[in-house]
N, C-alpha and C. Protein backbone atom coordinates (compact mmCIF):
# COMPACT_ATOMS: atom_id res chain seq x y z
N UNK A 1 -19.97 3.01 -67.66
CA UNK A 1 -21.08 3.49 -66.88
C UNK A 1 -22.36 3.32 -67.69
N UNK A 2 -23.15 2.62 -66.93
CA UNK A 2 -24.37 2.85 -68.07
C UNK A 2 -25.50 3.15 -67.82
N UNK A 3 -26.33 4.10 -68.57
CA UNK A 3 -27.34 5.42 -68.52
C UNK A 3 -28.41 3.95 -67.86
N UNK A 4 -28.95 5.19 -67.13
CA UNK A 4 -30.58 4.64 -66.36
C UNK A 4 -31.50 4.81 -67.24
N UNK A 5 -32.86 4.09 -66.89
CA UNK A 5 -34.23 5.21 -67.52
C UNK A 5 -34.55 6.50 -66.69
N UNK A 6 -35.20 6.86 -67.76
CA UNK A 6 -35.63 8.25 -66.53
C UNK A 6 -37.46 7.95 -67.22
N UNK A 7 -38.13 8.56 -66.21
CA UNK A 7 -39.22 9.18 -66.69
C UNK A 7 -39.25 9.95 -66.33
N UNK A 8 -40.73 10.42 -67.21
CA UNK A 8 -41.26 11.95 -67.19
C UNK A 8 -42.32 11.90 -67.16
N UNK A 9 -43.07 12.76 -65.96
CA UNK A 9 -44.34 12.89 -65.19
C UNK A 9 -45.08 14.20 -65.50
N UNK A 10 -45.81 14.00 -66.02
CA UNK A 10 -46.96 14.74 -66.79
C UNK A 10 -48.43 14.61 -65.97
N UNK A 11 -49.08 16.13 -66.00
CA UNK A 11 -50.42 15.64 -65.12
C UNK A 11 -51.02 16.37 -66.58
N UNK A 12 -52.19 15.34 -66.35
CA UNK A 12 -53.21 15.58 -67.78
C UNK A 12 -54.21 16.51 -66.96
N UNK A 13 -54.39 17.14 -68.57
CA UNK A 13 -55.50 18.08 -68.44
C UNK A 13 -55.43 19.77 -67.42
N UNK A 14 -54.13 19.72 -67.53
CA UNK A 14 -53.55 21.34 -67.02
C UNK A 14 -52.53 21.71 -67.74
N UNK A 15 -52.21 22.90 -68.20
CA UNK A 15 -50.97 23.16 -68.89
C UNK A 15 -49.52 22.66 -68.05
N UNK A 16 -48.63 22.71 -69.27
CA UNK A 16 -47.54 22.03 -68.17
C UNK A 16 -47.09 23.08 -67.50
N UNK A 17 -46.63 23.26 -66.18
CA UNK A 17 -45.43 24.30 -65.79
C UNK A 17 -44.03 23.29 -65.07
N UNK A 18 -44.43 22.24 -64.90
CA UNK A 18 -42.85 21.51 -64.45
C UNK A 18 -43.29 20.32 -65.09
N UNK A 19 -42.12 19.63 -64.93
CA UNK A 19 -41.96 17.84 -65.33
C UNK A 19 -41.12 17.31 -64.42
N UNK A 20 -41.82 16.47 -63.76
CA UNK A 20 -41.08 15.51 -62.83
C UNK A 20 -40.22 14.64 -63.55
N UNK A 21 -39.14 13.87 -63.28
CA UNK A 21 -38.49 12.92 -63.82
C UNK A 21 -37.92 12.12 -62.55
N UNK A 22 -38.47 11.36 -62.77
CA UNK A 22 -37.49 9.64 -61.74
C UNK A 22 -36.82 9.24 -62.33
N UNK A 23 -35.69 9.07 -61.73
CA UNK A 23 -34.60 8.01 -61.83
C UNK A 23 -34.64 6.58 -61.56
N UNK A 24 -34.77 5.75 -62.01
CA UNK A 24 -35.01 4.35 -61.84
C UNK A 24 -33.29 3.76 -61.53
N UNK A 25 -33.26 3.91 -60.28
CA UNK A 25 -31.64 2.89 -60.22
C UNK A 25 -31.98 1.12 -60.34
N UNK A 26 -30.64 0.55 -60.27
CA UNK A 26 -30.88 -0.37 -60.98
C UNK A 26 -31.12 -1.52 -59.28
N UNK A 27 -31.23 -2.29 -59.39
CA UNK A 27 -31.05 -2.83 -57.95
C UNK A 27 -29.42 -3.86 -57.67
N UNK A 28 -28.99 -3.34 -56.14
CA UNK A 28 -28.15 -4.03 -56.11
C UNK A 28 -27.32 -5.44 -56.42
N UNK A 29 -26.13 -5.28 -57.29
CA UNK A 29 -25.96 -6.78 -57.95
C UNK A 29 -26.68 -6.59 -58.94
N UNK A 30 -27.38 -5.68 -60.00
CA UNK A 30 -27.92 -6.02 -61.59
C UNK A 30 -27.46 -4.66 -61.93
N UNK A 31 -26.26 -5.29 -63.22
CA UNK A 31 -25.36 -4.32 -64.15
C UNK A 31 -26.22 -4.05 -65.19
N UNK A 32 -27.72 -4.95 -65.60
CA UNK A 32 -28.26 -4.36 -66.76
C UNK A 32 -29.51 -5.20 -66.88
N UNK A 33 -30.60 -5.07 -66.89
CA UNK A 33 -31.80 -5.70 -67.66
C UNK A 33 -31.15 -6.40 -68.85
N UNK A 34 -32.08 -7.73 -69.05
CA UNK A 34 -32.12 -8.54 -70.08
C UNK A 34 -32.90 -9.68 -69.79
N UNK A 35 -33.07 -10.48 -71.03
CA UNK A 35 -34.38 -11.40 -71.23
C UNK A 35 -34.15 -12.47 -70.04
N UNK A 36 -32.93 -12.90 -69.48
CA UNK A 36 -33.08 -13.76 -68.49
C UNK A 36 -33.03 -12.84 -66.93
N UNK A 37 -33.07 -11.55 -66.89
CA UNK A 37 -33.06 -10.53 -65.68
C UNK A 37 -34.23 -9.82 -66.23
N UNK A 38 -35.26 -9.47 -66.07
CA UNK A 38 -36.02 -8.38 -66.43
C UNK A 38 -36.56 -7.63 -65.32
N UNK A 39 -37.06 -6.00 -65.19
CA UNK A 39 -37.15 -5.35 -64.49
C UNK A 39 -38.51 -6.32 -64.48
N UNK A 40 -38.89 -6.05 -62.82
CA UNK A 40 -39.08 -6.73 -62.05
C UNK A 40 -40.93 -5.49 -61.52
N UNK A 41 -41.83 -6.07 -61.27
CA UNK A 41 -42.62 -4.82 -61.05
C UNK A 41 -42.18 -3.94 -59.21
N UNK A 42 -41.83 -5.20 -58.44
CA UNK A 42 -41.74 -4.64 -57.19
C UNK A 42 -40.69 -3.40 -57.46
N UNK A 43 -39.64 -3.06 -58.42
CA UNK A 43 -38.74 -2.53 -58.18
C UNK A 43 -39.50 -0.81 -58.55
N UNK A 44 -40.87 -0.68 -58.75
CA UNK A 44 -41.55 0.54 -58.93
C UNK A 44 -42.19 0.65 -57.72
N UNK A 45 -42.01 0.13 -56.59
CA UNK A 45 -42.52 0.66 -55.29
C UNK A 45 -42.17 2.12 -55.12
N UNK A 46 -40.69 2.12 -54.68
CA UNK A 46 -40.64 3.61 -54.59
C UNK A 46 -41.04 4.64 -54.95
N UNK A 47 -40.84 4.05 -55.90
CA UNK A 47 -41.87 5.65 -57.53
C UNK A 47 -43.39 5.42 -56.61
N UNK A 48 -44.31 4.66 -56.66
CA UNK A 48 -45.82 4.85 -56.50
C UNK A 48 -45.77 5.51 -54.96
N UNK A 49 -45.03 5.63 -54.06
CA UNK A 49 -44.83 5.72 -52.80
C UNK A 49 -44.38 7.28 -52.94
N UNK A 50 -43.64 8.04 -53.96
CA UNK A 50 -43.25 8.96 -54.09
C UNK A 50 -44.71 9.58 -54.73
N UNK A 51 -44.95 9.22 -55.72
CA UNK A 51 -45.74 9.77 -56.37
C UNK A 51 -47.05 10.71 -55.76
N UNK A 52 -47.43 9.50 -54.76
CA UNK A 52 -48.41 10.70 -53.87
C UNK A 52 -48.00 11.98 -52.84
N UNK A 53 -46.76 12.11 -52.65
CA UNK A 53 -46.33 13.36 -52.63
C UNK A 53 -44.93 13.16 -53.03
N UNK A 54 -45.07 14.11 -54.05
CA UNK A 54 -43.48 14.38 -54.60
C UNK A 54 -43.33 15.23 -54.21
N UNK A 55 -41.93 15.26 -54.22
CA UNK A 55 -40.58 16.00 -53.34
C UNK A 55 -39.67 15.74 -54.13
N UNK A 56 -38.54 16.55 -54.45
CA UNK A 56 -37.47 16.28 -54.83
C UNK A 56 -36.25 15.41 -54.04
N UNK A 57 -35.68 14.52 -54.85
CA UNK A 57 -34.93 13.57 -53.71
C UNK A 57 -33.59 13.39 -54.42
N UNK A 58 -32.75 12.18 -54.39
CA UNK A 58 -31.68 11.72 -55.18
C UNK A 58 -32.08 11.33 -56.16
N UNK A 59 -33.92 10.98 -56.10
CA UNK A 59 -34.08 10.14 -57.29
C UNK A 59 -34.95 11.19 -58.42
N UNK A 60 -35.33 12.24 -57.79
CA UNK A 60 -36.45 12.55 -58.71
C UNK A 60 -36.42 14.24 -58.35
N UNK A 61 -36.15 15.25 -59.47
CA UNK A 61 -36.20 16.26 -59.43
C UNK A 61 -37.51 16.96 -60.52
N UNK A 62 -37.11 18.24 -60.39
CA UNK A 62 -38.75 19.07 -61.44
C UNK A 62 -38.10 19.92 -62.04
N UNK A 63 -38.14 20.54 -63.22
CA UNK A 63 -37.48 21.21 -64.78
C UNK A 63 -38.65 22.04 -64.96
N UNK A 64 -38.96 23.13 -64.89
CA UNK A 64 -39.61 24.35 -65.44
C UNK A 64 -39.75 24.12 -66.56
N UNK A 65 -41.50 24.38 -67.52
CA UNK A 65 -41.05 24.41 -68.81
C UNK A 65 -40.72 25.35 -69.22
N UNK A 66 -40.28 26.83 -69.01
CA UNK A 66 -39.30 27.73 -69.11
C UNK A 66 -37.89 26.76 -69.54
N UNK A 67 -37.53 26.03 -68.37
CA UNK A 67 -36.30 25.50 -68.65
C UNK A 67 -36.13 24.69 -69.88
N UNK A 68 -37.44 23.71 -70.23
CA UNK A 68 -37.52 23.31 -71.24
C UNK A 68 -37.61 23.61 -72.70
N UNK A 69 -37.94 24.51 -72.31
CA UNK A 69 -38.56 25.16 -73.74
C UNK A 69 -36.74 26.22 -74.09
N UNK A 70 -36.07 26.42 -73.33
CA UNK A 70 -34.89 27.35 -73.34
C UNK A 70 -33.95 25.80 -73.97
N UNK A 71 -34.09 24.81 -73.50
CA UNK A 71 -33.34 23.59 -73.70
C UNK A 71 -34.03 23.07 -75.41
N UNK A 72 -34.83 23.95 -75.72
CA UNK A 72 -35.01 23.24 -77.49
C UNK A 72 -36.36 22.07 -77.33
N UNK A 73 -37.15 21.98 -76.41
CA UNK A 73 -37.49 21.26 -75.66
C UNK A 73 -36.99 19.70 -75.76
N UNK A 74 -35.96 19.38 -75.76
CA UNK A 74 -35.05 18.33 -75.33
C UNK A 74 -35.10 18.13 -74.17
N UNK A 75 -36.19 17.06 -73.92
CA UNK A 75 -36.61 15.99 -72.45
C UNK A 75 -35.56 15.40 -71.64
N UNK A 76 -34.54 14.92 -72.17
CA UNK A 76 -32.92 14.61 -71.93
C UNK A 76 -32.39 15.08 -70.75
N UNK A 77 -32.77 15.21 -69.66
CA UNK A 77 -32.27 16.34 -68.46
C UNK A 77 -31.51 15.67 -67.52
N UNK A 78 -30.06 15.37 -67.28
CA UNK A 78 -29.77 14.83 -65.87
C UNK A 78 -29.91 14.70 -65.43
N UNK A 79 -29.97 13.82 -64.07
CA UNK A 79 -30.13 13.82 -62.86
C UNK A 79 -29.16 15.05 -62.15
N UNK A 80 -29.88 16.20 -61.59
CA UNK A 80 -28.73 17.22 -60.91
C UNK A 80 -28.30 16.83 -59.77
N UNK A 81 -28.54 15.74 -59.24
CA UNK A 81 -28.45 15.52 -57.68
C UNK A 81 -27.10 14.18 -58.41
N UNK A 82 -26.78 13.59 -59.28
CA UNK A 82 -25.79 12.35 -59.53
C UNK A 82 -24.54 13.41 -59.68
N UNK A 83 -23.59 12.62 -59.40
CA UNK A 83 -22.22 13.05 -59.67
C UNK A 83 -21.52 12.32 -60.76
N UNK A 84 -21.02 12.76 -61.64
CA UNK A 84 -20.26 12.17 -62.43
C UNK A 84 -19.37 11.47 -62.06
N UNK A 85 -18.96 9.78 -62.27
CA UNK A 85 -17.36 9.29 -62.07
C UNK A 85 -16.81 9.62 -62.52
N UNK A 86 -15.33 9.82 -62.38
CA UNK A 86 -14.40 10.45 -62.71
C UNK A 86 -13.22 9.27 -62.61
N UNK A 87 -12.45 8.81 -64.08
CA UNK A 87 -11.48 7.97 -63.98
C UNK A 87 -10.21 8.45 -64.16
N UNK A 88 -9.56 8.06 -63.40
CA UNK A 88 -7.87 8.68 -63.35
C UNK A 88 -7.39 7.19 -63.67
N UNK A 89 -6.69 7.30 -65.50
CA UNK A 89 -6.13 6.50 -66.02
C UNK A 89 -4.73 6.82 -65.55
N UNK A 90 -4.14 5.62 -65.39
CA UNK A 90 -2.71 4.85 -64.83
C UNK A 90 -1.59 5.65 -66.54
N UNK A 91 -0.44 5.82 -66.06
CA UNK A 91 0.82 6.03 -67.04
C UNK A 91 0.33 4.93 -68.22
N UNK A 92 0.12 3.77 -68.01
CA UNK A 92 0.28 2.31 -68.34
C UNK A 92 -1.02 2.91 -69.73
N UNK A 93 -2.23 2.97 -68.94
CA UNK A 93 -3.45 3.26 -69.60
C UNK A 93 -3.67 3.94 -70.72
N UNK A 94 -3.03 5.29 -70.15
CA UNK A 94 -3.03 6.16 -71.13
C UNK A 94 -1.72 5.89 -72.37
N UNK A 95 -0.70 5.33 -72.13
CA UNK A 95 -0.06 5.12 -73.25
C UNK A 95 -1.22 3.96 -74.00
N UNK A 96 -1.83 3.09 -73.94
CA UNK A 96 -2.23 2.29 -74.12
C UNK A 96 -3.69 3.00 -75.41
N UNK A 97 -4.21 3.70 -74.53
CA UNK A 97 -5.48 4.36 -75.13
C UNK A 97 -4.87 4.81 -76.67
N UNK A 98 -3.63 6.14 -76.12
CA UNK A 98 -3.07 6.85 -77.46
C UNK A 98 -2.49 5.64 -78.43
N UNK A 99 -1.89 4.40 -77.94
CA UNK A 99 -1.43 3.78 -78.80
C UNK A 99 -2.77 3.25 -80.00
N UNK A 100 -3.35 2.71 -79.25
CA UNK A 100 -4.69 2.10 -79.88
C UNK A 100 -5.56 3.05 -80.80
N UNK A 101 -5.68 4.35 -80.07
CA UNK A 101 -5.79 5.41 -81.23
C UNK A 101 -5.15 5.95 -82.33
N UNK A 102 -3.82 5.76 -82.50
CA UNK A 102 -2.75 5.71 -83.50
C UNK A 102 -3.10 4.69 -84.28
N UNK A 103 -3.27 3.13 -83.93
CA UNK A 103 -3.51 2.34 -84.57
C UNK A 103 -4.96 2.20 -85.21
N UNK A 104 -5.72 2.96 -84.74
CA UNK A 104 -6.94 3.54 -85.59
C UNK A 104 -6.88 4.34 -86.51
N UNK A 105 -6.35 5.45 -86.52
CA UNK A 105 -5.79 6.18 -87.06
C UNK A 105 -5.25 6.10 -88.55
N UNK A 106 -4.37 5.94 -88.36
CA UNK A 106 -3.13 4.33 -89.50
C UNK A 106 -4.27 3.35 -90.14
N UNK A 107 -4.98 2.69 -89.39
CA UNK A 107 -6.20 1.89 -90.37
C UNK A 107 -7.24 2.71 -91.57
N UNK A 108 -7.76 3.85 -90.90
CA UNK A 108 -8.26 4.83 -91.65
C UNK A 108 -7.34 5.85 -92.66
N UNK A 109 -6.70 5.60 -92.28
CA UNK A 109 -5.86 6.38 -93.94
C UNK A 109 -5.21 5.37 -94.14
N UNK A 110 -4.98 4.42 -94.31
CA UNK A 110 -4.28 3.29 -95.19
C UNK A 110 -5.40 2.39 -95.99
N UNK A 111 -7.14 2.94 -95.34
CA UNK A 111 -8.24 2.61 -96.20
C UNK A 111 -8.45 3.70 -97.09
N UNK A 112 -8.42 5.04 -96.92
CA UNK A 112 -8.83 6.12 -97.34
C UNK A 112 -7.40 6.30 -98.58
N UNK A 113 -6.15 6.00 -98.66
CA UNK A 113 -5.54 5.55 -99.60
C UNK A 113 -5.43 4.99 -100.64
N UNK A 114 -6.31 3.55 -100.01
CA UNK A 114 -6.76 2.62 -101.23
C UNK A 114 -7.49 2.85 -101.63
N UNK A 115 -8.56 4.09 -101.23
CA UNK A 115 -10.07 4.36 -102.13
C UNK A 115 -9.50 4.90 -102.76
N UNK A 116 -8.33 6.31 -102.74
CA UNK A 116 -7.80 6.96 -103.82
C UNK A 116 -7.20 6.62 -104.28
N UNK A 117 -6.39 5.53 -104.52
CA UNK A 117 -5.82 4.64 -105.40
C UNK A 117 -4.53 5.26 -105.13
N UNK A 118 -3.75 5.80 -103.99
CA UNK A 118 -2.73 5.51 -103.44
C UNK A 118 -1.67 5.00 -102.78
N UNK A 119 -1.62 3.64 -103.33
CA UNK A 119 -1.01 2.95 -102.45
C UNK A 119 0.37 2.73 -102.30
């Protein structure tokens, strides 16, 4: 799964009491920005279209700085409106995962051995 941008919407020249944050989804068919895909400007329509009246939506909620300031002020805030995926690994999978972690495992102390000169 891989994390979106978010921003964070700040109005100058008033103290803060909320922070907007948009979610920027990605557009259909693009798994990721890069130098031969780059975000694109049309794909900030929505945002400027929101922006003159915000509302909370799927894409864009508001955080109290109460809330912020209780959060360490760590900007980092979910989207509350996304749902987490949830993967239900196969019999097959999960032996597979634990095996591969064993075999990690076994690599790191059979290095951590040879630093102590136990071999």
């Amino acid at each position: 799964m891989q994390v979106l941008p978010q921003f964070v919407v700040f109005d100058k020249g008033k103290p803060t009491k909320d922070i907007w944050y948009w979610e920027h989804k990605l557009p259909e068919g693009v798994k990721a920005y890069n130098k031969t895909r780059p975000i694109q400007k049309s794909e900030f329509d929505s945002m400027k279209k929101w922006w003159k009246k915000r509302k909370g939506n799927e894409q864009a909620w508001k955080v109290s700085i109460d809330s912020i300031i209780s959060n360490g002020y760590n900007l980092d805030i979910k989207n509350p409106h996304a749902t987490e995926e949830t993967h239900t690994y196969s019999s097959v999978e999960l032996v597979n995962l634990i095996h591969e972690s064993f075999r990690k495992s076994d690599e790191l102390l059979d290095k951590l051995k040879t630093e102590l000169g136990n071999d």
